[in-house]
N, C-alpha and C. Protein backbone atom coordinates (compact mmCIF):
# COMPACT_ATOMS: atom_id res chain seq x y z
N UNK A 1 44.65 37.45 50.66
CA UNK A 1 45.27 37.61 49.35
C UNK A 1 44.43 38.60 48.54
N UNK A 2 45.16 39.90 48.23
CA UNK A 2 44.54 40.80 47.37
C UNK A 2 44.60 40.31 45.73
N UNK A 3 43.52 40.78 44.92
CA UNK A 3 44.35 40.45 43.45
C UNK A 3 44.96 41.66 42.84
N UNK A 4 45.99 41.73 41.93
CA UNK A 4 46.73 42.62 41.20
C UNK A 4 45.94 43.88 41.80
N UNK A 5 46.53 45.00 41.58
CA UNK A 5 45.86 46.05 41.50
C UNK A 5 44.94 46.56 42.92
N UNK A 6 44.98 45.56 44.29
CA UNK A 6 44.39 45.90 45.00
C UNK A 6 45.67 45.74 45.99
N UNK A 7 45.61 46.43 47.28
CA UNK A 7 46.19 46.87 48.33
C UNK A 7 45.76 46.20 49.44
N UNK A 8 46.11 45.39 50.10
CA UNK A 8 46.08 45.52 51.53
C UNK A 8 46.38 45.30 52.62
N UNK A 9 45.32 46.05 53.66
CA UNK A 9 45.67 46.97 54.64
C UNK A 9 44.45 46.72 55.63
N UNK A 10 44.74 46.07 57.00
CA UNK A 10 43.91 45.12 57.95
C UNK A 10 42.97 44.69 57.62
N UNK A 11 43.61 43.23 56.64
CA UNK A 11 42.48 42.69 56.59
C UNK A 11 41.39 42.78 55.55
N UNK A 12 42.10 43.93 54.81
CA UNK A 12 40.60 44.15 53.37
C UNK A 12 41.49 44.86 52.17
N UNK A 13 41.05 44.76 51.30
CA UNK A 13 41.45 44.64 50.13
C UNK A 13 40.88 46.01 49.79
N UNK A 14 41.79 47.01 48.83
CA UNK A 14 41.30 48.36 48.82
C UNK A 14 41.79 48.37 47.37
N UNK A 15 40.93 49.15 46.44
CA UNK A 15 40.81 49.72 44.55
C UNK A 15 41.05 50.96 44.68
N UNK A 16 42.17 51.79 44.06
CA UNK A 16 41.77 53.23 43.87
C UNK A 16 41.37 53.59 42.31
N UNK A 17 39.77 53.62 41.69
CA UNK A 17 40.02 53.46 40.55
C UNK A 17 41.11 54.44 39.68
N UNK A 18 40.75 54.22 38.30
CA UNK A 18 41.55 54.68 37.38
C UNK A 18 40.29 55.83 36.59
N UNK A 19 38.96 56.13 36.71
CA UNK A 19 37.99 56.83 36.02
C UNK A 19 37.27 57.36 36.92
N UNK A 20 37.40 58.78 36.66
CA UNK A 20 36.19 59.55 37.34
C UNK A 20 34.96 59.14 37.30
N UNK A 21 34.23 58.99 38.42
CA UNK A 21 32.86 59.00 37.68
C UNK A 21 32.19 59.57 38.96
N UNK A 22 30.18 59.79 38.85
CA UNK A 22 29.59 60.14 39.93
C UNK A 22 29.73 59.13 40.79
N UNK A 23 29.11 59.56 42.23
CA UNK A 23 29.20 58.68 43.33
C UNK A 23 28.30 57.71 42.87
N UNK A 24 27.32 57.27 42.11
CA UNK A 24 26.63 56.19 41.83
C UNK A 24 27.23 55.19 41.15
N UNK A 25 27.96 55.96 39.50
CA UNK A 25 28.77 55.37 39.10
C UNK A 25 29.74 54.83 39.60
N UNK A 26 30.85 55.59 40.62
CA UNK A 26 31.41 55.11 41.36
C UNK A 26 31.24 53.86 42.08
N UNK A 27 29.99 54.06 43.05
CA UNK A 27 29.61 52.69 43.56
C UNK A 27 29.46 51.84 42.62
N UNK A 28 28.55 51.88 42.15
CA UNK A 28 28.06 50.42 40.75
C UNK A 28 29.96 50.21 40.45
N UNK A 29 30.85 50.59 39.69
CA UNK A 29 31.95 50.14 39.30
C UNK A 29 33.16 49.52 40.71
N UNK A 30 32.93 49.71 41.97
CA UNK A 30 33.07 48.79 43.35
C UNK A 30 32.13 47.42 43.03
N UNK A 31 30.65 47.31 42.71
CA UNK A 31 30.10 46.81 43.20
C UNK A 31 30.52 45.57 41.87
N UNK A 32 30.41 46.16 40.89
CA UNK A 32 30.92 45.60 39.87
C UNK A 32 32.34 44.92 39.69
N UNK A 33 33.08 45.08 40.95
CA UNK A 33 34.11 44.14 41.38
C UNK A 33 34.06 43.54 42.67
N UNK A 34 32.87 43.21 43.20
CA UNK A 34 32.20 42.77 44.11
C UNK A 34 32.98 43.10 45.22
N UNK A 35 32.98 44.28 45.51
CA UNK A 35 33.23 45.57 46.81
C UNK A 35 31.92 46.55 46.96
N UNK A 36 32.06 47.62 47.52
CA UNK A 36 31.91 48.68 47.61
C UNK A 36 32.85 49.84 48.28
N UNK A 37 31.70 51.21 47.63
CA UNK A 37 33.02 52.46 48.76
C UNK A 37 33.39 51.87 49.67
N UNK A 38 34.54 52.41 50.16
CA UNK A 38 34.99 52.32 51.28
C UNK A 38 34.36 53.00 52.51
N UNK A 39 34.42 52.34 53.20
CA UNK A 39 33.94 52.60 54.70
C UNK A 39 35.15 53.24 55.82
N UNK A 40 35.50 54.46 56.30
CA UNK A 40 36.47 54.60 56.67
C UNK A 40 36.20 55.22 58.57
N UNK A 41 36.01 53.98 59.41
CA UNK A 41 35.31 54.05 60.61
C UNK A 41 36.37 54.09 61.49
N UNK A 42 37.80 54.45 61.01
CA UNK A 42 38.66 54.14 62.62
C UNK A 42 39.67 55.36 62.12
N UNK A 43 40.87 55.64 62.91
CA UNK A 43 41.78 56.68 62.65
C UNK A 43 42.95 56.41 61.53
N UNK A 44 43.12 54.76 62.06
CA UNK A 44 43.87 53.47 61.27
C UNK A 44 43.82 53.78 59.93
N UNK A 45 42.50 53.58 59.18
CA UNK A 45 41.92 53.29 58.11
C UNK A 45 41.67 54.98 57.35
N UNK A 46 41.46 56.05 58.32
CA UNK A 46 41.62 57.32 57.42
C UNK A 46 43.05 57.31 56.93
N UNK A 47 44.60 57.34 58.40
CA UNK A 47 45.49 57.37 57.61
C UNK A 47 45.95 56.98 56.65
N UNK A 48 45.39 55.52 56.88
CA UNK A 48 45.94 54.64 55.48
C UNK A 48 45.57 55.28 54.29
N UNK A 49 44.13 55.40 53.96
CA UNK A 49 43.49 56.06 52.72
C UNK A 49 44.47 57.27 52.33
N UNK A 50 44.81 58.54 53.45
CA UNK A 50 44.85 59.70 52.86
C UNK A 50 46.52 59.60 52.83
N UNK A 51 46.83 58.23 53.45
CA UNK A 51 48.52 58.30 53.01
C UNK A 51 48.98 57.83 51.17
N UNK A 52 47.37 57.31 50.64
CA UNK A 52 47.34 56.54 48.97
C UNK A 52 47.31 57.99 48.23
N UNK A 53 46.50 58.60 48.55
CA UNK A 53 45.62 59.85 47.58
C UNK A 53 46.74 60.69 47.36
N UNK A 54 46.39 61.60 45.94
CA UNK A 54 46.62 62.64 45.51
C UNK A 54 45.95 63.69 44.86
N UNK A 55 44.85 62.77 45.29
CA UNK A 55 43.42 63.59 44.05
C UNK A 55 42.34 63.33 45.17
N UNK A 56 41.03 63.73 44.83
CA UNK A 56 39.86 63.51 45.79
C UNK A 56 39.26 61.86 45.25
N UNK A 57 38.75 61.78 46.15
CA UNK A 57 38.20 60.25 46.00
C UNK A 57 36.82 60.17 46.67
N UNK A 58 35.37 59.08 46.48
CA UNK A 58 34.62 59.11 46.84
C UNK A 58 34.58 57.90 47.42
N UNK A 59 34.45 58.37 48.78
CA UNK A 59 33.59 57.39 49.79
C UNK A 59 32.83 56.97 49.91
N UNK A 60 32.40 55.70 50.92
CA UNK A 60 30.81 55.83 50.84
C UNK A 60 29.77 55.71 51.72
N UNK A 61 30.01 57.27 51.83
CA UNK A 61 28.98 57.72 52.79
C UNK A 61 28.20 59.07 52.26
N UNK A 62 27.23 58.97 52.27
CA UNK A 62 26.08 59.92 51.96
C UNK A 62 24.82 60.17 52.68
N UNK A 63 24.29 61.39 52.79
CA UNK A 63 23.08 61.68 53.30
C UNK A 63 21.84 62.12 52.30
N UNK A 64 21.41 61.24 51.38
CA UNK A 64 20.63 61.34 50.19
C UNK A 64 19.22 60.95 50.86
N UNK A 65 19.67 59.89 51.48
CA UNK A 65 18.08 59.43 52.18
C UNK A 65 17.09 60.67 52.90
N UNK A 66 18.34 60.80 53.68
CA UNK A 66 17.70 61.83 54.78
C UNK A 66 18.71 62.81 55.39
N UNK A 67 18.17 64.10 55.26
CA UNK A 67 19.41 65.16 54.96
C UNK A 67 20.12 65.43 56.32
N UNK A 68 21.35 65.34 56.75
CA UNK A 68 21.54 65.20 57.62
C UNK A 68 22.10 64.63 58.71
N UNK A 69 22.01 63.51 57.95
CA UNK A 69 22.11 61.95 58.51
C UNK A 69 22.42 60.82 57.78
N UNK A 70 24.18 61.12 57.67
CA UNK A 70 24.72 60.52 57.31
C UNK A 70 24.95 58.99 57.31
N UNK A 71 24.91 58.57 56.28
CA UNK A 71 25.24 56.89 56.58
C UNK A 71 25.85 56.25 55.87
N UNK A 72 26.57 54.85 55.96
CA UNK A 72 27.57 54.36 54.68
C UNK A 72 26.71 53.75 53.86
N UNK A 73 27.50 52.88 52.92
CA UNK A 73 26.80 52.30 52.26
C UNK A 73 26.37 50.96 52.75
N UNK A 74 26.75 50.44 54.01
CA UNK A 74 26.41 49.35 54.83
C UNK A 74 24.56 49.77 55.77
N UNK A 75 24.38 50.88 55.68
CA UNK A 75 22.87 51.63 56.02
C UNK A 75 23.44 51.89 57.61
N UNK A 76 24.42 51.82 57.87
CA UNK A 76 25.07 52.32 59.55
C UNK A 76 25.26 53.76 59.46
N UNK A 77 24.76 54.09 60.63
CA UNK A 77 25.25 55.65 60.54
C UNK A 77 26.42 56.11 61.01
N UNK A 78 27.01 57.62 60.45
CA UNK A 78 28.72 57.83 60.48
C UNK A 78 27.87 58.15 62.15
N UNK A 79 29.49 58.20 62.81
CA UNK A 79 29.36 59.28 64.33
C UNK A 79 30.63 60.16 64.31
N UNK A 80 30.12 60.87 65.23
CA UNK A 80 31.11 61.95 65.01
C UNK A 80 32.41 61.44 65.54
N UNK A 81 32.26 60.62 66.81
CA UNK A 81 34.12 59.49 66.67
C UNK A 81 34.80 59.27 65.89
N UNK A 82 34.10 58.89 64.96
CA UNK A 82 34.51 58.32 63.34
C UNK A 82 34.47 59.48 62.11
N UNK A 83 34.59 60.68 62.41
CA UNK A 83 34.10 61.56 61.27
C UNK A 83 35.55 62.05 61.68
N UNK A 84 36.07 62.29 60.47
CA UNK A 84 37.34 63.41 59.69
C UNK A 84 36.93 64.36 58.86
N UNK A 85 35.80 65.15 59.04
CA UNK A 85 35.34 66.23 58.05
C UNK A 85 36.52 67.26 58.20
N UNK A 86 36.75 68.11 57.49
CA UNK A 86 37.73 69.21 56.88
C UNK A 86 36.76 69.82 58.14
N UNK A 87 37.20 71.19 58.85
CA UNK A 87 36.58 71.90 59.44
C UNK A 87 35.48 73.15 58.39
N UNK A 88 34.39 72.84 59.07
CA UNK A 88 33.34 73.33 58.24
C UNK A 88 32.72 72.55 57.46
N UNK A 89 32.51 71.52 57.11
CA UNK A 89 32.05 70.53 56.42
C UNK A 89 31.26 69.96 57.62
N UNK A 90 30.23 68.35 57.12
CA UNK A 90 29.61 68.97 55.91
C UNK A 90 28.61 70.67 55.77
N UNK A 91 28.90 70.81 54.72
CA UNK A 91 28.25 72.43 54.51
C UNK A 91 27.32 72.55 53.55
N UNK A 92 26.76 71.34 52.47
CA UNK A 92 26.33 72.06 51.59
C UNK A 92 24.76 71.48 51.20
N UNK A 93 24.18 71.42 52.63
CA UNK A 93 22.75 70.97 52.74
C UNK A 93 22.17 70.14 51.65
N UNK A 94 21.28 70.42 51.10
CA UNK A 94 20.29 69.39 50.70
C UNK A 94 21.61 69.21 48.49
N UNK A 95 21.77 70.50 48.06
CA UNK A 95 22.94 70.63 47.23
C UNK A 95 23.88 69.69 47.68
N UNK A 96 24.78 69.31 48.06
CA UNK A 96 26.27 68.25 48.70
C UNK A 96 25.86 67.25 49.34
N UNK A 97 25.23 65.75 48.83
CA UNK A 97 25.02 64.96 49.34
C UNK A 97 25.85 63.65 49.32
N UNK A 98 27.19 63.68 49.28
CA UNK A 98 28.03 62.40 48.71
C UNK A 98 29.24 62.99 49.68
N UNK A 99 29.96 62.06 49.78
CA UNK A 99 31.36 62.55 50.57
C UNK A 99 32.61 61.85 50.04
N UNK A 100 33.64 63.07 49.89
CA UNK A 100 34.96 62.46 48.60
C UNK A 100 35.95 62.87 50.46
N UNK A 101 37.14 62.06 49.78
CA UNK A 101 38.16 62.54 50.49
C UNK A 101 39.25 63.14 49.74
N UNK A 102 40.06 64.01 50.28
CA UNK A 102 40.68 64.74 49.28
C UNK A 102 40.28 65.85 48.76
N UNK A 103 40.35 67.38 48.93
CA UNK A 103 39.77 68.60 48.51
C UNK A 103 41.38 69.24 48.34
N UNK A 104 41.40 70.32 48.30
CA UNK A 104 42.23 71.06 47.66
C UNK A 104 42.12 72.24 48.72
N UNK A 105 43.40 72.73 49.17
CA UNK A 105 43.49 74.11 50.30
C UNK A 105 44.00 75.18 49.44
N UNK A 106 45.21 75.71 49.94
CA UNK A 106 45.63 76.60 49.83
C UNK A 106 46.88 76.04 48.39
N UNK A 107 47.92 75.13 48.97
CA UNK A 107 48.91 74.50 48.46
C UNK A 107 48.92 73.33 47.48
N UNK A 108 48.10 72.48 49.09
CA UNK A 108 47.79 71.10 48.73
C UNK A 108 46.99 70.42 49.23
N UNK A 109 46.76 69.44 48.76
CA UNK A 109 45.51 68.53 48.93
C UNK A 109 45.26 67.97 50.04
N UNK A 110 44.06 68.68 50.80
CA UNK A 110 43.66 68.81 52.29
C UNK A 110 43.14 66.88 52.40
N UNK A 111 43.34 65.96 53.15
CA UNK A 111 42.98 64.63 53.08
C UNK A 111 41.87 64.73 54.37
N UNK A 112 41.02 65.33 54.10
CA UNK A 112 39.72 65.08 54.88
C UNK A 112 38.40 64.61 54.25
N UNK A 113 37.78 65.13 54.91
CA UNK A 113 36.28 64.26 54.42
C UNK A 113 35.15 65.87 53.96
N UNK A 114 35.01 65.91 52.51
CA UNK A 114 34.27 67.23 51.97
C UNK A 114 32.68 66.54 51.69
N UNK A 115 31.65 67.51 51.48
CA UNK A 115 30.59 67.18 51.02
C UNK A 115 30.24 67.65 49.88
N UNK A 116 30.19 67.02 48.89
CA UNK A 116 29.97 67.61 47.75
C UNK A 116 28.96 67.44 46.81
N UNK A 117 28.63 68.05 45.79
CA UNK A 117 27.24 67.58 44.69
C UNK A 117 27.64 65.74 44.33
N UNK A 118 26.40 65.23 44.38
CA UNK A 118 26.94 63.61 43.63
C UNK A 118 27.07 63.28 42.01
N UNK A 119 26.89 63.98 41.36
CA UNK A 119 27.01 64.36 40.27
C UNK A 119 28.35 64.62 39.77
N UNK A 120 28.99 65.45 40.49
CA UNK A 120 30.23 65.73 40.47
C UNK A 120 31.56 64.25 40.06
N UNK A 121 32.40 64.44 39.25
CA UNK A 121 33.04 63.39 39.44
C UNK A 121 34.09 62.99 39.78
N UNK A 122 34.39 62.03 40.13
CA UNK A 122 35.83 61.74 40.91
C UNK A 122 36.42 60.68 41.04
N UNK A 123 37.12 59.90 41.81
CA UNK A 123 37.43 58.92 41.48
C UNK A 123 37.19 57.97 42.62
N UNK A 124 37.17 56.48 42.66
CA UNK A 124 36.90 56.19 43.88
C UNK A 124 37.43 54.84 44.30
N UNK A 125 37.07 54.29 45.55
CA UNK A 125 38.02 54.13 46.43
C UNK A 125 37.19 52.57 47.01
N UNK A 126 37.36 51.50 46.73
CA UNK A 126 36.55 50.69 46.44
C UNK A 126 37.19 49.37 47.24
N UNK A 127 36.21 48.65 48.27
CA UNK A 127 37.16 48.05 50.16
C UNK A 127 35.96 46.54 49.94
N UNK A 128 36.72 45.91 49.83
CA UNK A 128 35.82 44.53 50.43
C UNK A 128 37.18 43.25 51.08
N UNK A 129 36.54 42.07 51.38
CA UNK A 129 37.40 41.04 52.15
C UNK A 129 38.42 40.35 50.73
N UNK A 130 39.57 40.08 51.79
CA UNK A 130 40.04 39.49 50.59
C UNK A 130 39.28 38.07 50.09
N UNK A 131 40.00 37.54 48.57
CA UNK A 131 39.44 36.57 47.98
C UNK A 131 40.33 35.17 48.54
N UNK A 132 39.66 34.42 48.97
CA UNK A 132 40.52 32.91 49.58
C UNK A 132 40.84 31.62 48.10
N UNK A 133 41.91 31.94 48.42
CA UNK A 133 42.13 31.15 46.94
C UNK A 133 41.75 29.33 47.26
């Protein structure tokens, strides 16, 4: 059982907020509804996400620790099985340490996985178990 305002989709309960904010902010306002980013580890779970979006959204996965080496917010590292980066991504070294889904092409809104400044803001995308009434 999701509550109002949440979605779901195998098994977990998904937020798309309503306020930009940085990827920190972002997290803290998940965590602050006792979630976090979303974790998006199967093919299942990208479509689902990039079938919601219309805007970019932040995930949560970052390489802040250690450049390079990506990991969620669970401290697991991404693999490339599990990676939907846009081709050419990530690109923007020690600068782009946060990862949104949703960038912008030519037309329209490319639903992959970008690396971008964490500072930057956006909106985000916020996955925990449902609540057992």
């Amino acid at each position: 059982c999701c509550e109002t305002g949440w979605i779901l989709f195998n098994s977990n309960c998904y937020y798309f907020t309503q306020k930009e904010e940085t990827w920190q902010e972002s997290r803290r306002t998940c965590q602050s509804l006792k979630s976090d980013l979303v974790m998006i580890k199967s093919k299942e779970k990208q479509d689902f996400i990039a079938e919601q979006i219309q805007a970019a959204y932040w995930i949560g996965l970052t390489d802040q620790d250690s450049e390079g080496w990506w990991k969620w917010v669970d401290s697991t590292n991404s693999s490339h099985s599990e990676s939907f980066w846009r081709e050419g991504e990530p690109n923007g070294g020690r600068v782009e340490n946060c990862a949104t889904i949703g960038g912008w092409g030519t037309e329209e809104i490319i639903k992959k996985w970008f690396d971008v400044n964490c500072q930057k803001s956006f909106y985000g995308i916020c996955e925990r178990k449902p609540v057992s009434l």
